[in-house]
C-alpha atoms as a PDB file:
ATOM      1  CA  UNK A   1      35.626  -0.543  39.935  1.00  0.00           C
ATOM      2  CA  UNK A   2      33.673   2.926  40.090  1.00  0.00           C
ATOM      3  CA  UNK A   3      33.968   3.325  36.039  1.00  0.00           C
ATOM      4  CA  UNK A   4      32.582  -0.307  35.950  1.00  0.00           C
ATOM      5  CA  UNK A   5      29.652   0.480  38.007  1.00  0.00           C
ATOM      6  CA  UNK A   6      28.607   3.652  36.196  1.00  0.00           C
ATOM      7  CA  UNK A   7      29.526   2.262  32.929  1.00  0.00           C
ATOM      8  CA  UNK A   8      27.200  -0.589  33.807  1.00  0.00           C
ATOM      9  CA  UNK A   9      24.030   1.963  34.920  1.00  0.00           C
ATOM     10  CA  UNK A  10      24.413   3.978  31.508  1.00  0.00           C
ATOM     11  CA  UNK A  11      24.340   0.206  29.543  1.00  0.00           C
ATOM     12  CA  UNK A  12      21.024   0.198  31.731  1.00  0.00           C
ATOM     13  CA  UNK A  13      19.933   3.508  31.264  1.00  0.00           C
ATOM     14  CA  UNK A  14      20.079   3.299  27.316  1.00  0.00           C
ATOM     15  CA  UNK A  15      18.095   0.113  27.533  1.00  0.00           C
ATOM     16  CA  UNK A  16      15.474   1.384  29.321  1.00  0.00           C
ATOM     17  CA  UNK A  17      15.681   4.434  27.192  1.00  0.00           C
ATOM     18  CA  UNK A  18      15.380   2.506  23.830  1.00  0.00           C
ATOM     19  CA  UNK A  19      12.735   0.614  25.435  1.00  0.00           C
ATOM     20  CA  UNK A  20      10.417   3.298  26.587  1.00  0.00           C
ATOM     21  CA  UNK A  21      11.212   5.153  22.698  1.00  0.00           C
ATOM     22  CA  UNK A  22       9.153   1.958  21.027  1.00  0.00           C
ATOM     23  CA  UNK A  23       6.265   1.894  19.882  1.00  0.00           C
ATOM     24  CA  UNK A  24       5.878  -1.218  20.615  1.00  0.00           C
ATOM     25  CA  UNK A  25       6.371  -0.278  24.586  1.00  0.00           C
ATOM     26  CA  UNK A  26       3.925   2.123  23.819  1.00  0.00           C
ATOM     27  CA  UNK A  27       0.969  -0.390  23.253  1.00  0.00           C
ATOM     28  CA  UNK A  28       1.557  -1.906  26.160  1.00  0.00           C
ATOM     29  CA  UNK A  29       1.189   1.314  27.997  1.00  0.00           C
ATOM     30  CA  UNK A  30      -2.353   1.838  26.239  1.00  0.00           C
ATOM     31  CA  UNK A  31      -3.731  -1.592  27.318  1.00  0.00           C
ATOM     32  CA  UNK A  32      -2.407  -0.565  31.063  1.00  0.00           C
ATOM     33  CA  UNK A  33      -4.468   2.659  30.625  1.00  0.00           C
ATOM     34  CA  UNK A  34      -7.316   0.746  28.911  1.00  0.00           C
ATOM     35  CA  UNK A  35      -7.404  -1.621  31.654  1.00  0.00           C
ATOM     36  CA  UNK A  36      -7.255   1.163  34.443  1.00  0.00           C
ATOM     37  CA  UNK A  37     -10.265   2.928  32.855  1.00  0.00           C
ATOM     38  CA  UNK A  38      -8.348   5.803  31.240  1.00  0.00           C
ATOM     39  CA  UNK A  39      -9.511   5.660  27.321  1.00  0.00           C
ATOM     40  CA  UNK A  40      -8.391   9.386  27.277  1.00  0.00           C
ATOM     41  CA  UNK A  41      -4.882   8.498  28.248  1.00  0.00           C
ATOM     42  CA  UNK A  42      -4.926   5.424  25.576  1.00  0.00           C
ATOM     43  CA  UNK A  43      -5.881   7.564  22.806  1.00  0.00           C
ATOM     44  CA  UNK A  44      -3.036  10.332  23.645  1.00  0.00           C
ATOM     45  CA  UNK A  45      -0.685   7.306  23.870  1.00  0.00           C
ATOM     46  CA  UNK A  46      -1.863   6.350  20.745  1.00  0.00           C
ATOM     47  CA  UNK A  47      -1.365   9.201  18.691  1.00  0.00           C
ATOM     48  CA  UNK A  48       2.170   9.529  19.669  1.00  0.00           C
ATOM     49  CA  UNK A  49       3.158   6.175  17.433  1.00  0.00           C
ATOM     50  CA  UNK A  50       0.765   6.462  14.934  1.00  0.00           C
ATOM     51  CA  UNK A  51       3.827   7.259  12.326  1.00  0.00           C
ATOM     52  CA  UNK A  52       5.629   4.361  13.569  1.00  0.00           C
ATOM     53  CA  UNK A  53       3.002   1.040  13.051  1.00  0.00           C
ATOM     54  CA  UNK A  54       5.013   0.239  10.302  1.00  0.00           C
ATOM     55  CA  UNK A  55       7.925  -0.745  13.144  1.00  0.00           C
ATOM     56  CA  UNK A  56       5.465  -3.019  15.182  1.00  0.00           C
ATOM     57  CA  UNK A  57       5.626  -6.641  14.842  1.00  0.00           C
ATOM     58  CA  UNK A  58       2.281  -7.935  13.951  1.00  0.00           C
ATOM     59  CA  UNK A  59       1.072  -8.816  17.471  1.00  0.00           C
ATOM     60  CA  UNK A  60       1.651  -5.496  18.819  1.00  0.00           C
ATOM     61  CA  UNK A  61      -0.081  -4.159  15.745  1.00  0.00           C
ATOM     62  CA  UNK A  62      -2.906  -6.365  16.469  1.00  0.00           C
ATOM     63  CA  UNK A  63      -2.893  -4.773  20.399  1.00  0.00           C
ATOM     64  CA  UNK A  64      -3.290  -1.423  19.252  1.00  0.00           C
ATOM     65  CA  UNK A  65      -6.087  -1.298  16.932  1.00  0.00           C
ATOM     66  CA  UNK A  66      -7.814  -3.586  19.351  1.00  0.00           C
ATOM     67  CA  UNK A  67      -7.029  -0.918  22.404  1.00  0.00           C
ATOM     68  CA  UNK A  68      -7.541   1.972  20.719  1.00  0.00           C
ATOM     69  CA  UNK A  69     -10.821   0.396  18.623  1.00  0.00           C
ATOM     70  CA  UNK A  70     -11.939  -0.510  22.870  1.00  0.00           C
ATOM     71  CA  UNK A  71     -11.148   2.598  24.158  1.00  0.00           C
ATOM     72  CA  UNK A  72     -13.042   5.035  21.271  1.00  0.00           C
ATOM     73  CA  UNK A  73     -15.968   2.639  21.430  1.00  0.00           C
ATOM     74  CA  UNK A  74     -15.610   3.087  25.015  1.00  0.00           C
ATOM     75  CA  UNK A  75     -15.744   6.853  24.384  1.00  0.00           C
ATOM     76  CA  UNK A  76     -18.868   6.598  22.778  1.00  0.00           C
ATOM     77  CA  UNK A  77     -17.129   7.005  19.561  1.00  0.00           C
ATOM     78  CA  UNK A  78     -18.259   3.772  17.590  1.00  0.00           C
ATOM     79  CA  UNK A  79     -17.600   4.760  14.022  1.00  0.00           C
ATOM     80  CA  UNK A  80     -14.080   5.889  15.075  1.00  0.00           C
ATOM     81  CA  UNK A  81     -13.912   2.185  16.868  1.00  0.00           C
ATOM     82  CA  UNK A  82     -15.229   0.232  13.863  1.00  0.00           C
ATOM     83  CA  UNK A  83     -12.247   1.686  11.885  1.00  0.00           C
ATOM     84  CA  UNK A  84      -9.884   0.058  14.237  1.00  0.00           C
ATOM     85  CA  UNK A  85     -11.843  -2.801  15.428  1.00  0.00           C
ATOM     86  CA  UNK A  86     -11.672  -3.609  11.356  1.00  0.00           C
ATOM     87  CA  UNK A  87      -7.791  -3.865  11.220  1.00  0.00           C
ATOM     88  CA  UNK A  88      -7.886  -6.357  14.137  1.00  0.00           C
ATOM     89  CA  UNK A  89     -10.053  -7.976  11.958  1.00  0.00           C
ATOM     90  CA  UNK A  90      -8.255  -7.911   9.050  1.00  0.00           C
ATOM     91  CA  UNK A  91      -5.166  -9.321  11.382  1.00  0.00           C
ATOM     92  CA  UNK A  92      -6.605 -12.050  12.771  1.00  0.00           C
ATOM     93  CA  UNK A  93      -8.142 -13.256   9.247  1.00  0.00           C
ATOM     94  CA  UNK A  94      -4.389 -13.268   7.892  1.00  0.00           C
ATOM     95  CA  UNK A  95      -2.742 -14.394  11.281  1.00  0.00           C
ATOM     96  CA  UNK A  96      -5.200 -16.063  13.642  1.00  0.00           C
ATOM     97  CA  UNK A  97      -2.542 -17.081  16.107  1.00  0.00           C
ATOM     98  CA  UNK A  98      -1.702 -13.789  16.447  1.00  0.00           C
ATOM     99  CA  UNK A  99      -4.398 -12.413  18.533  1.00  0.00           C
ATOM    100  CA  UNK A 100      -5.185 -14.882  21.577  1.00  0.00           C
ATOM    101  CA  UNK A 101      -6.352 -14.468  25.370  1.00  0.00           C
ATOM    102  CA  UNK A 102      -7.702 -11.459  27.021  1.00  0.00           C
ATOM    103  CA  UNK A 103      -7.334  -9.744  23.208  1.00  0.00           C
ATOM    104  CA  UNK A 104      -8.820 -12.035  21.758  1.00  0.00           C
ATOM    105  CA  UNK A 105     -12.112 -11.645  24.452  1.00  0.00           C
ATOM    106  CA  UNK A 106     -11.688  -7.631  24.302  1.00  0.00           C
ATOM    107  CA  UNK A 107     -12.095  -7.654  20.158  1.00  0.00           C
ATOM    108  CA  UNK A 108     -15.196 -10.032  20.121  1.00  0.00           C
ATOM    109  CA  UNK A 109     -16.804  -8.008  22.991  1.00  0.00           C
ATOM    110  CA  UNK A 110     -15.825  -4.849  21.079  1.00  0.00           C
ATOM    111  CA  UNK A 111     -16.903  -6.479  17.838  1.00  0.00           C
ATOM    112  CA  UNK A 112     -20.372  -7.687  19.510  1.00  0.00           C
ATOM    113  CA  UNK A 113     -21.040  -3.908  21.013  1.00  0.00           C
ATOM    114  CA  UNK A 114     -20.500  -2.693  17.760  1.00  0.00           C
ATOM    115  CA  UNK A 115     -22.704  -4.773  15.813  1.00  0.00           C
ATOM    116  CA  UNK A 116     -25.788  -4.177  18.738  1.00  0.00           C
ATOM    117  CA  UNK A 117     -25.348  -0.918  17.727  1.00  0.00           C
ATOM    118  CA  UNK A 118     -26.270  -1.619  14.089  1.00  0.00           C
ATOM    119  CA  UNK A 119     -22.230  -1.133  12.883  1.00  0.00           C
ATOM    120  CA  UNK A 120     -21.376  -4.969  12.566  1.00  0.00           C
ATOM    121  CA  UNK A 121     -17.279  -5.623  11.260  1.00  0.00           C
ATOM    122  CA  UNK A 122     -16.355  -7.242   8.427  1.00  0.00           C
ATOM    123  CA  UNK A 123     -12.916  -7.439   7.050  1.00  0.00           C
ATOM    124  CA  UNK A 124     -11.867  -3.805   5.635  1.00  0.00           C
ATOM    125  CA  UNK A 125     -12.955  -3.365   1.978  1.00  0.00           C
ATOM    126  CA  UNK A 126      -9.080  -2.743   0.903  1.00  0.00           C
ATOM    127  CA  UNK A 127      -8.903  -7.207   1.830  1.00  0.00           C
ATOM    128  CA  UNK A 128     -11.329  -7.866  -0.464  1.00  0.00           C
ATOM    129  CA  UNK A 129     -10.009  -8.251  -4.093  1.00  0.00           C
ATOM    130  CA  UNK A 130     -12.575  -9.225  -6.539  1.00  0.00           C
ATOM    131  CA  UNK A 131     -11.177 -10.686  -9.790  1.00  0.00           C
ATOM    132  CA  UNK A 132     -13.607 -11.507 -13.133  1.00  0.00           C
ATOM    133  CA  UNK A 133     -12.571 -14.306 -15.146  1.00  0.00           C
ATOM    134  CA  UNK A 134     -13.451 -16.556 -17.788  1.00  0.00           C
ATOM    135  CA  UNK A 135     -15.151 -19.970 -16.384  1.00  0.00           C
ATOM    136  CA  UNK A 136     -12.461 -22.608 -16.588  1.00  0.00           C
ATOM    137  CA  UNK A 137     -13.056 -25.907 -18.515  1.00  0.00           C
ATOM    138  CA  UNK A 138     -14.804 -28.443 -16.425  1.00  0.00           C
ATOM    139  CA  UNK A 139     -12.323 -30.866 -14.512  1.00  0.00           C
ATOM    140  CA  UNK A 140     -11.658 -34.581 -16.497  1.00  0.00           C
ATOM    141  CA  UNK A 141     -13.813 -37.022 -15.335  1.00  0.00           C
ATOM    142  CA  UNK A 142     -12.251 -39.123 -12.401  1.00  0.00           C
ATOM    143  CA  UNK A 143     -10.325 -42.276 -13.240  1.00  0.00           C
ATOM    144  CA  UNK A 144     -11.729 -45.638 -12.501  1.00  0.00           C
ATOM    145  CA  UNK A 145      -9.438 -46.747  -9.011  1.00  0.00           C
ATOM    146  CA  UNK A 146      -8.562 -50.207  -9.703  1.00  0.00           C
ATOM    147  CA  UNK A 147      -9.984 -53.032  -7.388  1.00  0.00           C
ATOM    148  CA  UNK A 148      -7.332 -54.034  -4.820  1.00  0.00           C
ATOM    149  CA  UNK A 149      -6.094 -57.405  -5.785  1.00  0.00           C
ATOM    150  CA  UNK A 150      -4.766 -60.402  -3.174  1.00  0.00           C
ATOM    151  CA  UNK A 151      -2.012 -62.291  -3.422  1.00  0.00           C
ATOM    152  CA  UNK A 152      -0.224 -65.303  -1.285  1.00  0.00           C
ATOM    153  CA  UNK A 153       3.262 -65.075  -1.141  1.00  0.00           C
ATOM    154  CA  UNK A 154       5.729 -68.568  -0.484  1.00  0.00           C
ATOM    155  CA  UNK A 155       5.490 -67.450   3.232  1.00  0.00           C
ATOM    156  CA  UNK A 156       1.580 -68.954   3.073  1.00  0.00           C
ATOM    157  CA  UNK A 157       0.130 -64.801   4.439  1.00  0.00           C
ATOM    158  CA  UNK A 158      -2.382 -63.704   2.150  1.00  0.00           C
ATOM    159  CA  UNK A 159      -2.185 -60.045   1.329  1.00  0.00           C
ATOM    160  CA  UNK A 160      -4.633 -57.618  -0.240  1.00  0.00           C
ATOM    161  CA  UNK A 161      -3.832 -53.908  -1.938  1.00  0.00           C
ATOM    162  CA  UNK A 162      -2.544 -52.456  -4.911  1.00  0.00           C
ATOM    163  CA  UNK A 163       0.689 -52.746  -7.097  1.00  0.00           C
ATOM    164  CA  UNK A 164       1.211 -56.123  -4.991  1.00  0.00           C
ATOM    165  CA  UNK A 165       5.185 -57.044  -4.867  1.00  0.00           C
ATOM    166  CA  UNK A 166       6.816 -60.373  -4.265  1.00  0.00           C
ATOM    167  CA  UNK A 167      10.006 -60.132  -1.879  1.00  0.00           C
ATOM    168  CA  UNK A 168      12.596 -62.536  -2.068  1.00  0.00           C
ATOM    169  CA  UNK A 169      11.886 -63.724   1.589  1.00  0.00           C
ATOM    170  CA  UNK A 170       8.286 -64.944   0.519  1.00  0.00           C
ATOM    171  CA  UNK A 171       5.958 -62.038   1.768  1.00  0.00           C
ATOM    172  CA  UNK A 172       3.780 -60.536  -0.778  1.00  0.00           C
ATOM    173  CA  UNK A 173       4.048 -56.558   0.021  1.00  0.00           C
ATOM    174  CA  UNK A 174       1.061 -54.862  -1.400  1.00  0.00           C
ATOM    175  CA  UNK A 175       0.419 -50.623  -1.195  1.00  0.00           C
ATOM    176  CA  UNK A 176      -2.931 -49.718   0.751  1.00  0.00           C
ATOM    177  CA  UNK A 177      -3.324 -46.529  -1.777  1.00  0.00           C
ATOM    178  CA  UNK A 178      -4.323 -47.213  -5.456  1.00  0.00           C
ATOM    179  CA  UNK A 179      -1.653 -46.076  -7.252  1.00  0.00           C
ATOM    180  CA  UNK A 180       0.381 -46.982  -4.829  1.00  0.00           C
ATOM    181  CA  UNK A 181       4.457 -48.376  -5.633  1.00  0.00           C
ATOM    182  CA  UNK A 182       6.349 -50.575  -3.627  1.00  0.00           C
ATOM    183  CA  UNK A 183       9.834 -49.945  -3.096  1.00  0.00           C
ATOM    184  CA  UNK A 184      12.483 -52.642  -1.988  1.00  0.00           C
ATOM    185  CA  UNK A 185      14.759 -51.694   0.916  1.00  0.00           C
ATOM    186  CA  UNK A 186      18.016 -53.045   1.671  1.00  0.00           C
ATOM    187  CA  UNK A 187      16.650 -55.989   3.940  1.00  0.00           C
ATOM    188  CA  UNK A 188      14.460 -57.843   0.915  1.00  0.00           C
ATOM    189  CA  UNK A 189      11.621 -56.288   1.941  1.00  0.00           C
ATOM    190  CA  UNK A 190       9.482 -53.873   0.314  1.00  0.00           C
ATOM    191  CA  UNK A 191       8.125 -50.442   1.634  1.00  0.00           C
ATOM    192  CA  UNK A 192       4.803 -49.461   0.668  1.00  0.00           C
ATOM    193  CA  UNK A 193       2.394 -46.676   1.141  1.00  0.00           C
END
């Protein structure tokens, strides 16, 4: 039973271990320091996963450019900020679920202090791919849309569409879109779109 229990606290000492050795645990650490007022803290957290982004999922990547954009702006650093700020940016263009709530508030309040400052955010200059190319030929002219025609089917009902269909139980099936086919089902009828 004593090699159970100690076997059991190493299982949760790795764990915790592996946990705290993330980077990803490590962005949650520099939004705790953000939010307690220590930017200085944030930034030294920072630094210490800046060779692993490339292992954050794309939310977490999201938190820290918006924490550590916050926290140099906060610094009175805003050209340092803007350069962070810009990858949240650049995030939220590609993934805008990604970066919701009380991130979501922090970036356009970051974004807004920026741009009062005369430093507004765009998406970085690396998104932006400008390609010339020759002016492609003009679409065809549209195609006249048939007028929907009406029909009354054995049954005596009237109805009005396109690519009208007679089932064998009477009913006159007719497609609401021009263009439209009618396809019978197993029952007589017909389905239509």
């Amino acid at each position: 039973m004593k090699h159970v229990r100690l076997a059991l606290v190493l299982a949760v000492l790795a764990v915790l271990v592996s946990a705290c050795a993330h980077p990803g645990y490590h962005v949650g650490v520099m939004a705790r320091l953000y939010r307690r007022g220590d930017c200085a803290g944030a930034i030294e957290r920072a630094t210490t996963i800046e060779d692993r982004l490339g292992d954050l999922p794309l939310i977490k990547l999201a938190h820290y450019h918006i924490y550590r954009g916050a926290c140099h702006l906060a610094m009175g650093q805003p050209q340092v900020a803007r350069v962070f700020l810009a990858q949240a940016v650049a995030i939220r263009i590609r993934a805008p679920y990604v970066i919701s709530g009380e991130h979501a508030v922090l970036l356009d309040e970051s974004l807004a202090r920026l741009a009062a400052v005369g430093l507004p955010v765009g998406p970085p200059a690396t998104a932006v791919v400008v390609v010339q190319q020759a002016q492609p030929a003009p679409p065809p002219p549209p195609r006249a849309v048939p007028a929907p025609s009406c029909s009354v089917g054995s049954d005596g009902v009237q109805s009005c569409g396109y690519g009208c269909q007679l089932a064998p139980n009477g009913h006159v099936y007719c497609s609401s879109v021009p263009g439209g086919q009618c396809v019978a089902v197993a029952d007589g009828s017909f389905n239509c779109p």
